[in-house]
C-alpha atoms as a PDB file:
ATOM      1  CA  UNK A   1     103.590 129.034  47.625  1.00  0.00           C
ATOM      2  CA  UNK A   2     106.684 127.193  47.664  1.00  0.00           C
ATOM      3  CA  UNK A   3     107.496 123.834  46.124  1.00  0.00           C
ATOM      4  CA  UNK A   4     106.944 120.734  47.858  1.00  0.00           C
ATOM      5  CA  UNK A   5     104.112 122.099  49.629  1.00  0.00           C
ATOM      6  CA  UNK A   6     100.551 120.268  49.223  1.00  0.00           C
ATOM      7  CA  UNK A   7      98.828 122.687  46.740  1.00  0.00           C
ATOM      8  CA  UNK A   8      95.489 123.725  47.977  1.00  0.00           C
ATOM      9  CA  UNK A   9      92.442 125.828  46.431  1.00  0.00           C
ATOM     10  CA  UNK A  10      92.196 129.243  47.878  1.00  0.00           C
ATOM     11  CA  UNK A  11      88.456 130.650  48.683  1.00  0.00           C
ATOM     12  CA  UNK A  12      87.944 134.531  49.653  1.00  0.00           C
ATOM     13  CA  UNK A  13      84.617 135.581  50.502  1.00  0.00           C
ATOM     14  CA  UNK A  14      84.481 139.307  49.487  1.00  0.00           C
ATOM     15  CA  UNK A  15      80.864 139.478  51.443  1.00  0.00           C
ATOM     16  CA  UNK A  16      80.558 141.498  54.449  1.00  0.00           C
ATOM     17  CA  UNK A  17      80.632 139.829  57.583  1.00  0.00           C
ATOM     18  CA  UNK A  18      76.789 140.727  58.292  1.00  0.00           C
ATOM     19  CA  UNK A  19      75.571 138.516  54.972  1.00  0.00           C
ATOM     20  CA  UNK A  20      76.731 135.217  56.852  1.00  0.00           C
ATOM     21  CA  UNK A  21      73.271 135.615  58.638  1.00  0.00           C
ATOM     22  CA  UNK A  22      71.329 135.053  55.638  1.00  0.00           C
ATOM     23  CA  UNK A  23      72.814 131.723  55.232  1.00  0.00           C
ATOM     24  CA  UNK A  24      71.597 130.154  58.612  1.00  0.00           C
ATOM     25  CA  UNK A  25      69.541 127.856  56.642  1.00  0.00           C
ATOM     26  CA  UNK A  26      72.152 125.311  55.814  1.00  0.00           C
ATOM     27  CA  UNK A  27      73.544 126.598  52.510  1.00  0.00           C
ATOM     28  CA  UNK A  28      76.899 127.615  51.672  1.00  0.00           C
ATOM     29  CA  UNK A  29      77.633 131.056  51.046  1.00  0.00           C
ATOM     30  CA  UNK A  30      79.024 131.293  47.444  1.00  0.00           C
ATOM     31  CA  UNK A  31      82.091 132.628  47.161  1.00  0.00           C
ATOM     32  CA  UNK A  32      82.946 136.001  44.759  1.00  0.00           C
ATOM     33  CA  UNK A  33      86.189 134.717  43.746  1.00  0.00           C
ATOM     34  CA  UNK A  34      88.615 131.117  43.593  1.00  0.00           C
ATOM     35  CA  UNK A  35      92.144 130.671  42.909  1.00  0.00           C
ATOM     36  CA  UNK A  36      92.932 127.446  41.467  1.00  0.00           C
ATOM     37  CA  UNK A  37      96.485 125.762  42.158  1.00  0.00           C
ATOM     38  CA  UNK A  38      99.236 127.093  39.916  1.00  0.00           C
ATOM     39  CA  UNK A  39     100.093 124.638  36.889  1.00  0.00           C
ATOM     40  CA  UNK A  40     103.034 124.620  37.343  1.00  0.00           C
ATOM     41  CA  UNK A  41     102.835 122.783  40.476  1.00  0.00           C
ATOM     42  CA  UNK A  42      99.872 119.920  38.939  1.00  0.00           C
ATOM     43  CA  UNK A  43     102.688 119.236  36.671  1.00  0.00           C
ATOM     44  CA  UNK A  44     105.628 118.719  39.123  1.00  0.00           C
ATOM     45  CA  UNK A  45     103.634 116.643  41.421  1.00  0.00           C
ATOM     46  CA  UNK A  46     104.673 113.638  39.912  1.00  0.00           C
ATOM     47  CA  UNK A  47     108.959 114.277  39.384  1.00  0.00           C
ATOM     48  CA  UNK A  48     111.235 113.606  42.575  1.00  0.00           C
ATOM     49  CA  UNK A  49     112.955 116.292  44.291  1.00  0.00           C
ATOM     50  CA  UNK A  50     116.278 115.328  42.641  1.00  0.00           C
ATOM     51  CA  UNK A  51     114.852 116.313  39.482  1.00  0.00           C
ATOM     52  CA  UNK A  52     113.037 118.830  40.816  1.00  0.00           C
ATOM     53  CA  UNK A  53     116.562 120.482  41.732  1.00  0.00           C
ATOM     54  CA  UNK A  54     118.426 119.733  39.186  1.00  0.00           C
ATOM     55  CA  UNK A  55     119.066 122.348  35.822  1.00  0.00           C
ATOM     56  CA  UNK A  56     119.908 120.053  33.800  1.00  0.00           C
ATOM     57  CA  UNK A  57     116.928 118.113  33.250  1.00  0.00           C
ATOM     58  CA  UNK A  58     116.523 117.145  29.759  1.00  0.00           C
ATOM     59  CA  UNK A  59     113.876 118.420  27.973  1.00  0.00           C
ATOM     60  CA  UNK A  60     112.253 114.890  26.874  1.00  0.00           C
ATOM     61  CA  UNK A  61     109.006 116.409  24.370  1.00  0.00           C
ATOM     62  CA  UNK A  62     111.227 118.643  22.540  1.00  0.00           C
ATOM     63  CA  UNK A  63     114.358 117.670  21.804  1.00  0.00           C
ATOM     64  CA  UNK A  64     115.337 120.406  19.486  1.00  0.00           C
ATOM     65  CA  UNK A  65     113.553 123.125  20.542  1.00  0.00           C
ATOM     66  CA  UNK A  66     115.246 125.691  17.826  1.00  0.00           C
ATOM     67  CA  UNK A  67     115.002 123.712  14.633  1.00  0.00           C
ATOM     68  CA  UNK A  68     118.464 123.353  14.487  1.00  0.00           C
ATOM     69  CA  UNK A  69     117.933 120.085  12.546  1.00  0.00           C
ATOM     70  CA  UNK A  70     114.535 120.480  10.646  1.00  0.00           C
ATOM     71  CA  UNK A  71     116.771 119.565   7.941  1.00  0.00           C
ATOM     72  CA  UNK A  72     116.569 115.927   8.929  1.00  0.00           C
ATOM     73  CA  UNK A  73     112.682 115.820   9.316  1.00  0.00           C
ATOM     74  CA  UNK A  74     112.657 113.332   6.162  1.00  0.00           C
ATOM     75  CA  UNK A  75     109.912 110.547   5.433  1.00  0.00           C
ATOM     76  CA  UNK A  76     109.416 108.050   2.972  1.00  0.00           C
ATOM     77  CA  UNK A  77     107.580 110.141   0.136  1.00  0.00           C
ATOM     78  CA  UNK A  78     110.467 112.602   0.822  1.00  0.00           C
ATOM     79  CA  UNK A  79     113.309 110.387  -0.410  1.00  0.00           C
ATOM     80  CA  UNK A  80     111.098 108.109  -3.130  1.00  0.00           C
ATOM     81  CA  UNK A  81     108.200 109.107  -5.095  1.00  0.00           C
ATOM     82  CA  UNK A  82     106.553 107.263  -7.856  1.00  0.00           C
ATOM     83  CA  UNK A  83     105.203 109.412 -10.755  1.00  0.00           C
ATOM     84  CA  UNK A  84     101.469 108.026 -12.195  1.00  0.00           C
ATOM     85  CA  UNK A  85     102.955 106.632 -15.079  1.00  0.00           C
ATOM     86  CA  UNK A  86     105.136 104.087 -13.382  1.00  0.00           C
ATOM     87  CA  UNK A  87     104.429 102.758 -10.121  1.00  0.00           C
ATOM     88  CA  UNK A  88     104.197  99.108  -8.233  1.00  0.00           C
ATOM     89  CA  UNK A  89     101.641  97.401  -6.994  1.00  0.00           C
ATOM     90  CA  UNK A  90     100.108  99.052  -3.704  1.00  0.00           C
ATOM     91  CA  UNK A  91     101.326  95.601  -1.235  1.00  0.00           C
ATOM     92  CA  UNK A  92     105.191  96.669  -2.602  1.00  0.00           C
ATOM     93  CA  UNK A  93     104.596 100.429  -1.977  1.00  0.00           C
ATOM     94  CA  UNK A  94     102.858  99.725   1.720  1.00  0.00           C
ATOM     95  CA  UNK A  95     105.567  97.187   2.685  1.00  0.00           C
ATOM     96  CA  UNK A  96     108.477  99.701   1.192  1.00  0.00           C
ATOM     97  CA  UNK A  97     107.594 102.531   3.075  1.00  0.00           C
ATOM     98  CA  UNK A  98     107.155 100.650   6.347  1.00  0.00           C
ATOM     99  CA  UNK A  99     110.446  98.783   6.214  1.00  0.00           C
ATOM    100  CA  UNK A 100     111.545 102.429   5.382  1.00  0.00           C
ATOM    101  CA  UNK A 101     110.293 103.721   8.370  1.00  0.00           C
ATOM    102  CA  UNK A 102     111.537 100.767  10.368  1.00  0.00           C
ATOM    103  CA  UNK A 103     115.086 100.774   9.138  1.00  0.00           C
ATOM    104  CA  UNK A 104     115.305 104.242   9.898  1.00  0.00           C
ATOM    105  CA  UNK A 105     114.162 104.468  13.445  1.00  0.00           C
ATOM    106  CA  UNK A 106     115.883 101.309  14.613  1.00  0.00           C
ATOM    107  CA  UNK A 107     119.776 101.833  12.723  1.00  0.00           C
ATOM    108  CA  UNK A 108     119.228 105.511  13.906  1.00  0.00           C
ATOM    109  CA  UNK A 109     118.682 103.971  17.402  1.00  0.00           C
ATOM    110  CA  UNK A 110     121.452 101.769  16.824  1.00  0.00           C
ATOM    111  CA  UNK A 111     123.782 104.237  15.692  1.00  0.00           C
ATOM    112  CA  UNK A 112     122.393 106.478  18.933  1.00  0.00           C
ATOM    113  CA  UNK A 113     123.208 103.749  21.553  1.00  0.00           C
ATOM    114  CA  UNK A 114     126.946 103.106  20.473  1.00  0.00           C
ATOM    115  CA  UNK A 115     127.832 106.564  19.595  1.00  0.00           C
ATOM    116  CA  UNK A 116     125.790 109.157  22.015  1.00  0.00           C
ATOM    117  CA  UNK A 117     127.581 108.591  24.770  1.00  0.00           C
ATOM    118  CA  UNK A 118     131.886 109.500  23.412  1.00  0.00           C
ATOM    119  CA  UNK A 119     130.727 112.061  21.337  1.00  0.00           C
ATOM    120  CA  UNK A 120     128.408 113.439  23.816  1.00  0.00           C
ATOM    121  CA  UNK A 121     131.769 113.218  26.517  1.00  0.00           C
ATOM    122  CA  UNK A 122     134.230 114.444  23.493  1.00  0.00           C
ATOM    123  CA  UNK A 123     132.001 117.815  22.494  1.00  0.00           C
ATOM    124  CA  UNK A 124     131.650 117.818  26.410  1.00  0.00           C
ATOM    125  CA  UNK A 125     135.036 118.686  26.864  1.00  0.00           C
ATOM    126  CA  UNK A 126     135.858 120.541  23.433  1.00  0.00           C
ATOM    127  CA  UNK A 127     132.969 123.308  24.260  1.00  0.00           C
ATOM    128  CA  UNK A 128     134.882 123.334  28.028  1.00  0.00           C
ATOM    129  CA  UNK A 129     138.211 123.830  26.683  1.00  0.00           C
ATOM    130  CA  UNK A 130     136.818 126.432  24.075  1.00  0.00           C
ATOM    131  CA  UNK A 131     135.063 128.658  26.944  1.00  0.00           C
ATOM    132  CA  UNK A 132     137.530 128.322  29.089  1.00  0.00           C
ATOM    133  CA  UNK A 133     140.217 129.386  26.651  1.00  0.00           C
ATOM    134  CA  UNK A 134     137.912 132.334  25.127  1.00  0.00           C
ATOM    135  CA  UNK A 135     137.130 133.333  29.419  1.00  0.00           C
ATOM    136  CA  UNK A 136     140.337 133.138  30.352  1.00  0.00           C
ATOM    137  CA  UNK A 137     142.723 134.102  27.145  1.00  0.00           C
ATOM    138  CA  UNK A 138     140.695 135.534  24.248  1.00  0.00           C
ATOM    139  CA  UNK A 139     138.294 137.939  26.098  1.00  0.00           C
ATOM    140  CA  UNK A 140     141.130 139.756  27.978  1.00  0.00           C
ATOM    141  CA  UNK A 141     143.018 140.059  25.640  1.00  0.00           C
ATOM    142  CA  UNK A 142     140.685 141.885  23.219  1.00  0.00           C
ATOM    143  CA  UNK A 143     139.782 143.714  26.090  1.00  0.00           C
ATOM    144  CA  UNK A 144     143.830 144.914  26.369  1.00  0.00           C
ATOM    145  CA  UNK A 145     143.668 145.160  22.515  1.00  0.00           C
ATOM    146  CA  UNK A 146     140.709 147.974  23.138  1.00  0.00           C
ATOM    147  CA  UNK A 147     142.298 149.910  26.105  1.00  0.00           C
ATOM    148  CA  UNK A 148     145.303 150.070  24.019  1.00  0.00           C
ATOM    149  CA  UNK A 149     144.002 151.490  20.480  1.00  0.00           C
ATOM    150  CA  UNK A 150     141.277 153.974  22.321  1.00  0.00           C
ATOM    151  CA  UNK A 151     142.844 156.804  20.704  1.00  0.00           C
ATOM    152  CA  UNK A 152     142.919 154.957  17.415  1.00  0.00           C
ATOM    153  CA  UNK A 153     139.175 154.428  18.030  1.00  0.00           C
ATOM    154  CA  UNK A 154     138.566 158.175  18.345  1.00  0.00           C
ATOM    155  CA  UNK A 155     140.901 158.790  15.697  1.00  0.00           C
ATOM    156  CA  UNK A 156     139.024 156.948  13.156  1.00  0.00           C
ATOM    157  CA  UNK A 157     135.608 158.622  13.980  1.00  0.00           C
ATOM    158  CA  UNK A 158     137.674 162.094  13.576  1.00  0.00           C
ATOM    159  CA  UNK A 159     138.455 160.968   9.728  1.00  0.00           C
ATOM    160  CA  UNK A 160     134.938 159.390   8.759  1.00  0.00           C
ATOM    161  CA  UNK A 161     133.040 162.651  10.583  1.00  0.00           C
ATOM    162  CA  UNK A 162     135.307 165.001   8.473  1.00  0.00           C
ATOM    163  CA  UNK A 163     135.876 163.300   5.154  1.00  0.00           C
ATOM    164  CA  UNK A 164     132.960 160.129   5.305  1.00  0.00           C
ATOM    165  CA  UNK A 165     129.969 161.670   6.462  1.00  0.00           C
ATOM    166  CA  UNK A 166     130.186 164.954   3.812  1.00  0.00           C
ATOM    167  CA  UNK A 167     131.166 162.509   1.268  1.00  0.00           C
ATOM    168  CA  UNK A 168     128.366 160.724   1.312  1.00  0.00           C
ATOM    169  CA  UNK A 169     125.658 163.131   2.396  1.00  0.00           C
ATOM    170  CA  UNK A 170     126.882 165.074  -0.952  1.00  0.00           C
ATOM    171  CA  UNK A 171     126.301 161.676  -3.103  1.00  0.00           C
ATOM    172  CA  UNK A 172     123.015 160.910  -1.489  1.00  0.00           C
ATOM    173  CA  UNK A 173     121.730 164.248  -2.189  1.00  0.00           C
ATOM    174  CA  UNK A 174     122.872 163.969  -5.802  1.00  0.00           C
ATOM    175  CA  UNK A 175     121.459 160.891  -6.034  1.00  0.00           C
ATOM    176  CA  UNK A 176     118.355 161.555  -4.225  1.00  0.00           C
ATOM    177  CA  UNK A 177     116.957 163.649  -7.339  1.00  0.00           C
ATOM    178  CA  UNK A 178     116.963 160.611  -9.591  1.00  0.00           C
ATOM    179  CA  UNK A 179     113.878 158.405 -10.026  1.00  0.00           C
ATOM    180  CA  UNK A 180     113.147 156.025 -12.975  1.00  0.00           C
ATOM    181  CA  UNK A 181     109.687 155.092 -14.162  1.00  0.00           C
ATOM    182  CA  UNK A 182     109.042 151.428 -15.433  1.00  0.00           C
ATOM    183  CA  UNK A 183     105.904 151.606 -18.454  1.00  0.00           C
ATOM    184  CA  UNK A 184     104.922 148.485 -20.119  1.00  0.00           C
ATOM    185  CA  UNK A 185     104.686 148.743 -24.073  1.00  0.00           C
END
């Protein structure tokens, strides 16, 4: 089913065409099997098309979906802590860690609203200008650098086949016989 279309439920009646006879009294004949709609479709019934056809939507619910910055998952008892044999009275402790948790959403919001934008437009066009310089000058020319040194390539798995590989098959074998025993005293 495409997108955009009105999603429907889907009812196949597996029965033999004869059964429908037995049913002349008024009651449904119960189906064998029901597809419901796909989810996937019950969740984009409420976006627009634009967003529907855009790839850039932003994921809103998880904003850092590979942890990059679990570094930064820091709450009050993580930054202050009170051992038992000092601590303040309960009102101070409440009304520090909420102040604590205010301060830190809202200058974090703050900071967010006059900075998000230019950085988000400078690393914008520094991660352009990187892949288009690694497309267009780096990647060919390692390419080049690997047509060109082939033979050095081959050459170098010519000297670790004859000289590497004995080497150290001879020194594992060697070492192979060893084994040490640990005994507590």
């Amino acid at each position: 089913m495409m997108k955009g279309e009105d999603s429907e439920e889907v009812e196949i009646d597996l029965g033999d065409s004869s059964e429908h006879d037995e049913f002349d009294n008024g009651e449904e004949p119960q189906t064998l099997w029901r597809a419901p709609p796909a989810m996937e479709e019950e969740e984009n019934i409420h976006t627009s098309t634009l967003v529907e056809i855009s790839d850039t939507k932003p994921l809103l619910n998880v904003r850092d979906p590979r942890g990059i910055n679990d570094c930064l998952k820091v709450t009050f008892e993580d930054v202050i802590a009170e051992p038992v044999s000092v601590r303040s009275g309960d009102r101070i402790w409440i009304w520090s860690n909420a102040l604590f948790e205010v301060c830190r959403v809202w200058i974090y919001r703050i900071v967010t609203v006059l900075l998000a934008i230019p950085i988000s437009i400078i690393s914008g066009l520094f991660f352009a200008i990187f892949s288009c310089f690694h497309i267009w000058m780096v990647s060919p020319c390692v390419r080049c650098m690997f047509i060109g040194t082939r033979w050095l390539q081959s050459l170098w798995n010519i000297v670790i086949d004859i000289i590497g590989r004995p080497l150290f098959m001879s020194a594992g074998k060697c070492c192979g016989g060893f084994s040490i025993h640990l005994a507590k005293e």
